[in-house]
N, C-alpha and C. Protein backbone atom coordinates (compact mmCIF):
# COMPACT_ATOMS: atom_id res chain seq x y z
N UNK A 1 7.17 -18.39 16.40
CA UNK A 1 8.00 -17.73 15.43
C UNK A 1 9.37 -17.49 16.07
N UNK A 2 10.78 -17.76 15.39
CA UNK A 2 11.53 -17.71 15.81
C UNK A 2 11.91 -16.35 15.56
N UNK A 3 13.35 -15.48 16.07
CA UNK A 3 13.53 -15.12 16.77
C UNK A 3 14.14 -13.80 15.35
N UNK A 4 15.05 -15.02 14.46
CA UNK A 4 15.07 -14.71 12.84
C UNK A 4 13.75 -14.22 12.35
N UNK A 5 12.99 -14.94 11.66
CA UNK A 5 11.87 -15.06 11.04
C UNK A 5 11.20 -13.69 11.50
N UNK A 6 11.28 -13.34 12.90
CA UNK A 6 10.26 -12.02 13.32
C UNK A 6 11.59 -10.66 12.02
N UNK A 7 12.76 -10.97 12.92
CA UNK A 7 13.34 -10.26 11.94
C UNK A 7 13.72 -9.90 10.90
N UNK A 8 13.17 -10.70 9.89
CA UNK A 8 12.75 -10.93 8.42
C UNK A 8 11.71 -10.24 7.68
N UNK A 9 10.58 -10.22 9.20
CA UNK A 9 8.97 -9.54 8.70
C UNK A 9 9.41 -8.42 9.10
N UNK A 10 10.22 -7.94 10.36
CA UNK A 10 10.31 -6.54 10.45
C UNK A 10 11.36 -5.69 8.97
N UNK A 11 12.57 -6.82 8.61
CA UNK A 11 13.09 -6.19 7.42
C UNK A 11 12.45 -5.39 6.40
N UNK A 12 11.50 -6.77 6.12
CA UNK A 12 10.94 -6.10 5.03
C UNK A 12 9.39 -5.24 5.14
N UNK A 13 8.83 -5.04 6.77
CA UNK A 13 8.22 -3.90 6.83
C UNK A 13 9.14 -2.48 6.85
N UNK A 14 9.92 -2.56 6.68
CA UNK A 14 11.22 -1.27 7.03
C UNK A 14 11.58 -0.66 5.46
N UNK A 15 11.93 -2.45 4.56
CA UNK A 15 11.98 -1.57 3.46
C UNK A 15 10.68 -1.09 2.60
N UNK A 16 9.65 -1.76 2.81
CA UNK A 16 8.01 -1.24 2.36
C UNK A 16 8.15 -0.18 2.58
N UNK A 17 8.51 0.81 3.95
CA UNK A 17 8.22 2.07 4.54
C UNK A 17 9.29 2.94 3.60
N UNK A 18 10.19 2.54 2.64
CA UNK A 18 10.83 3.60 2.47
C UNK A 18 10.43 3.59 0.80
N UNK A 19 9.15 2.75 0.32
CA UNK A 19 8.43 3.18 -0.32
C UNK A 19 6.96 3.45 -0.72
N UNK A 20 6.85 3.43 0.49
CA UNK A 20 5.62 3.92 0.53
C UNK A 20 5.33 5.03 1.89
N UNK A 21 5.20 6.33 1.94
CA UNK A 21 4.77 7.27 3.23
C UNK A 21 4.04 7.02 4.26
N UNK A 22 4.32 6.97 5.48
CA UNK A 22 2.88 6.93 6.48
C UNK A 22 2.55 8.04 6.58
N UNK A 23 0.94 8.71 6.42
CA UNK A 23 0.40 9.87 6.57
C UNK A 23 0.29 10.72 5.16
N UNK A 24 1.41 9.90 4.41
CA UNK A 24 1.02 11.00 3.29
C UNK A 24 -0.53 10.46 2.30
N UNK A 25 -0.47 11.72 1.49
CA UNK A 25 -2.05 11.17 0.78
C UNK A 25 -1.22 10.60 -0.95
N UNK A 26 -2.42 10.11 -1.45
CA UNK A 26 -1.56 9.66 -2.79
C UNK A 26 -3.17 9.44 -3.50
N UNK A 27 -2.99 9.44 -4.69
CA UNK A 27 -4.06 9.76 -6.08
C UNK A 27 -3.92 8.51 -6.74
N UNK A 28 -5.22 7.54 -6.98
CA UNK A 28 -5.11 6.31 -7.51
C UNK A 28 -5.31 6.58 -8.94
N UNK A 29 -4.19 6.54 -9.93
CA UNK A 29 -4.02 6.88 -11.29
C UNK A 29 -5.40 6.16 -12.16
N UNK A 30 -5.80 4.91 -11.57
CA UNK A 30 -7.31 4.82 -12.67
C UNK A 30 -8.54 5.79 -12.13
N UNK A 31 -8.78 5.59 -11.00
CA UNK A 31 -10.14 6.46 -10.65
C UNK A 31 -9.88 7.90 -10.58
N UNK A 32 -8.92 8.25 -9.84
CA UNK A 32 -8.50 10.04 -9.89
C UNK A 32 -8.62 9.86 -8.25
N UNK A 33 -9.07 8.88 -7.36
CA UNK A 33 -9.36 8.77 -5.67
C UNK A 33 -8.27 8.86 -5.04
N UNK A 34 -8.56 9.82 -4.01
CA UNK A 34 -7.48 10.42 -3.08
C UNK A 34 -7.51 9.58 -2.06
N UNK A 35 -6.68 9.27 -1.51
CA UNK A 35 -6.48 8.20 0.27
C UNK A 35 -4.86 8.86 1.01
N UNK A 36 -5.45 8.55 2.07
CA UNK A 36 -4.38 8.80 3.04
C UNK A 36 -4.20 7.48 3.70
N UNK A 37 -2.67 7.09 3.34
CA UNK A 37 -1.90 5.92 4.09
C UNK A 37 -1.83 6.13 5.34
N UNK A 38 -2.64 5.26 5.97
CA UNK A 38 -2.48 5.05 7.72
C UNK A 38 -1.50 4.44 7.89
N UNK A 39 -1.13 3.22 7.41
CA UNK A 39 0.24 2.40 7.96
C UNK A 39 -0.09 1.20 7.36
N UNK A 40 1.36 0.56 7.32
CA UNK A 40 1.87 -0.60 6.95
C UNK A 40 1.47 -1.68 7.92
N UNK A 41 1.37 -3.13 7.25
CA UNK A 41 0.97 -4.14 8.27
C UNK A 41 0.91 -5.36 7.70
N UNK A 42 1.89 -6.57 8.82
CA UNK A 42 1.82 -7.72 8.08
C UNK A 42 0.73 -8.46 8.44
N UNK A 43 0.10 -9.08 7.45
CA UNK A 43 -0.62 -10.00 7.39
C UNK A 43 -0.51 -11.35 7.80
N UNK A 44 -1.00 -11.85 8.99
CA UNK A 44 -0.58 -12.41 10.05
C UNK A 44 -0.83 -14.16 9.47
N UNK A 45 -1.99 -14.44 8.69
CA UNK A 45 -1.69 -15.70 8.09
C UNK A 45 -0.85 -16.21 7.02
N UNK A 46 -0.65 -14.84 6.42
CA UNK A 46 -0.17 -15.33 5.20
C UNK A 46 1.32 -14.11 5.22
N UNK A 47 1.57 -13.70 6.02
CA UNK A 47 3.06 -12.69 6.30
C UNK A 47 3.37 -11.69 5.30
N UNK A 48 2.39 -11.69 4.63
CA UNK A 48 2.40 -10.24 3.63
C UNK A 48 2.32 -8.89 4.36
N UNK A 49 3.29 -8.49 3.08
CA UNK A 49 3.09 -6.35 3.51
C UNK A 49 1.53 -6.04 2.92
N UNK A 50 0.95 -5.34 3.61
CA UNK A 50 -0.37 -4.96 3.46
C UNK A 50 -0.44 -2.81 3.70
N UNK A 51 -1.21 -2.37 2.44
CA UNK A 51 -1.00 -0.98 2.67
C UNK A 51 -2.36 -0.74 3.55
N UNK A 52 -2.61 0.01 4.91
CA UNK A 52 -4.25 0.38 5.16
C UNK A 52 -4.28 2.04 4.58
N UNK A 53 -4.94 2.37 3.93
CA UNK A 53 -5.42 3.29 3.81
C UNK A 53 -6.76 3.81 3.91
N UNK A 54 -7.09 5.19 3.84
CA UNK A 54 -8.48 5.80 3.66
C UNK A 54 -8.85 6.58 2.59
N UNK A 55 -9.80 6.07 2.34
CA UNK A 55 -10.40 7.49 1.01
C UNK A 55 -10.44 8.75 1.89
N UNK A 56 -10.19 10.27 0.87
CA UNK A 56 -10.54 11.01 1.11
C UNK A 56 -11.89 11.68 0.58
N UNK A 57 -12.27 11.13 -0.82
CA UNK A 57 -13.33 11.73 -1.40
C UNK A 57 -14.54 11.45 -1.22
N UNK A 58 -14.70 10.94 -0.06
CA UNK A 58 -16.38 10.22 0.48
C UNK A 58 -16.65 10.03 1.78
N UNK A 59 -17.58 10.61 2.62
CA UNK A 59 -17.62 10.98 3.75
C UNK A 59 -19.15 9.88 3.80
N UNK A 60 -19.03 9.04 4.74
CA UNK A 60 -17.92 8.53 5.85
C UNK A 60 -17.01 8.19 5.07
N UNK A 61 -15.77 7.93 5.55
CA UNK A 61 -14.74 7.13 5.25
C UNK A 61 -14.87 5.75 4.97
N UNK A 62 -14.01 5.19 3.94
CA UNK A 62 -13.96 3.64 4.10
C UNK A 62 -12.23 3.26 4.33
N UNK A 63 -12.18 2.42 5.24
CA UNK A 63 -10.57 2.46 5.22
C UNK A 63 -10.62 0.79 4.80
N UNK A 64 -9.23 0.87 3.83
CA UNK A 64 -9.12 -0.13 2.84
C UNK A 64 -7.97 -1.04 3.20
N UNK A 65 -7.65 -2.07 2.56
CA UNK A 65 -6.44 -2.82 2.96
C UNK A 65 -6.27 -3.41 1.30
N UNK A 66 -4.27 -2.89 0.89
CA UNK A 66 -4.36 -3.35 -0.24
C UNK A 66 -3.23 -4.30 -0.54
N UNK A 67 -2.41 -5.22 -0.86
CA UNK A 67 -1.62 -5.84 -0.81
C UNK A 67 -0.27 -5.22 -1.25
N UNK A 68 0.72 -4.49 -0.82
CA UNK A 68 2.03 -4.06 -0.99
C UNK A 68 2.07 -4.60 -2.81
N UNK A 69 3.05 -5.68 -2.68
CA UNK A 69 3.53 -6.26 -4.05
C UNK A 69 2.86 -7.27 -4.59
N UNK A 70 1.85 -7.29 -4.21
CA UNK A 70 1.22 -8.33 -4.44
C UNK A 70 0.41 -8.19 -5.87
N UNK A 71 -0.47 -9.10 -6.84
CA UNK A 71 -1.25 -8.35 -8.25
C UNK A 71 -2.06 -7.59 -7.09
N UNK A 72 -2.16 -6.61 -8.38
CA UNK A 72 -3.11 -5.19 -8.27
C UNK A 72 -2.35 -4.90 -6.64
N UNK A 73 -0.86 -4.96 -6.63
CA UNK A 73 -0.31 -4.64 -5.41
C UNK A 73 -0.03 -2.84 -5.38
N UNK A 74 -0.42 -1.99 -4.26
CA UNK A 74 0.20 -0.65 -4.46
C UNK A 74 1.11 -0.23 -4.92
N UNK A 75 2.13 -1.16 -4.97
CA UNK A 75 3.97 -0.36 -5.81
C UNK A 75 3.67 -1.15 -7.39
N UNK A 76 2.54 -1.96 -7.46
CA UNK A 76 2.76 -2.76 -8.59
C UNK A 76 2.04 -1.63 -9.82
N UNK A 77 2.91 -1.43 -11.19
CA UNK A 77 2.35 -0.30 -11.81
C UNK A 77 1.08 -1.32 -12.65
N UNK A 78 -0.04 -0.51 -13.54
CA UNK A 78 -0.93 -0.42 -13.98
C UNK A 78 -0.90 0.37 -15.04
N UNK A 79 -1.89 -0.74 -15.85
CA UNK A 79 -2.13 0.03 -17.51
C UNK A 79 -3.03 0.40 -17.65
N UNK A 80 -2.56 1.77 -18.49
CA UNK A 80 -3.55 2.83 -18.94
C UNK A 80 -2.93 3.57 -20.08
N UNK A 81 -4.16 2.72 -21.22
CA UNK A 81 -3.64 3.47 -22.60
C UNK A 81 -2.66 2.53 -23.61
N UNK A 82 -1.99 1.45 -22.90
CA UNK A 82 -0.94 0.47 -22.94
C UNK A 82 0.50 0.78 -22.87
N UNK A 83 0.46 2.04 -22.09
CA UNK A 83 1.49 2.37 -20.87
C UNK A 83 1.75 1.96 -19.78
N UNK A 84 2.30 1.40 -18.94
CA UNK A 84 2.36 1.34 -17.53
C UNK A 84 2.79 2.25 -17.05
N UNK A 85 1.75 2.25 -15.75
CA UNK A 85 2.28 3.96 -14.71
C UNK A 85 2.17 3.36 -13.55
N UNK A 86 2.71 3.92 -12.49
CA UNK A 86 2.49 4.04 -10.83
C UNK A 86 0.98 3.63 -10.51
N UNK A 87 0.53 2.68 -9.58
CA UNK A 87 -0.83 2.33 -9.76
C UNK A 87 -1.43 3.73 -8.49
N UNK A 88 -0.56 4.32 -7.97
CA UNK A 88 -1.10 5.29 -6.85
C UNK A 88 0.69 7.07 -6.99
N UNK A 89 0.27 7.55 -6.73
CA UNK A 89 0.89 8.43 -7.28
C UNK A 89 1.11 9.48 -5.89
N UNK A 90 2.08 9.46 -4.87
CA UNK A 90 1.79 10.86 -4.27
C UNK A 90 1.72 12.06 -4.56
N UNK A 91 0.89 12.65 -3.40
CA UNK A 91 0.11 13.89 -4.05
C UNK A 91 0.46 14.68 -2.72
């Protein structure tokens, strides 16, 4: 990987981070499920922003990996009712 290209994936992990929190928790608008964002991360075959998070409402934990912008991406909104809303909502 050249030298550009790294600095391309770091760009746009930088601007991911200024929408989405590390540490904060956020409420998934279809189920009502609480998670706390561990961190951002590119996806090393395919160079995608990837969100990891954890549920909070189920002990053990499951920690998840969801695709940034990708369909059914975390910033990507979701219908409910035949509204679109925020598919995750901080809380």
């Amino acid at each position: 990987m050249s030298q550009s290209d790294r600095q391309i994936l770091l760009t746009k992990l930088e601007q991911a981070k200024t929408q989405i929190e590390i540490g904060a928790k956020y409420q998934h608008t279809k189920t009502s499920g609480q998670y706390l964002v561990l961190n951002l991360i590119i996806q090393e075959d395919t160079e995608e922003i990837r969100v990891i998070y954890q549920e909070l409402n189920h002990q053990p934990a499951i920690i998840w990996s969801r695709s940034f912008n990708g369909p059914d991406g975390w910033i990507v909104p979701t219908e409910i009712n035949g509204q679109f809303i925020p598919r995750f909502i901080k809380i």
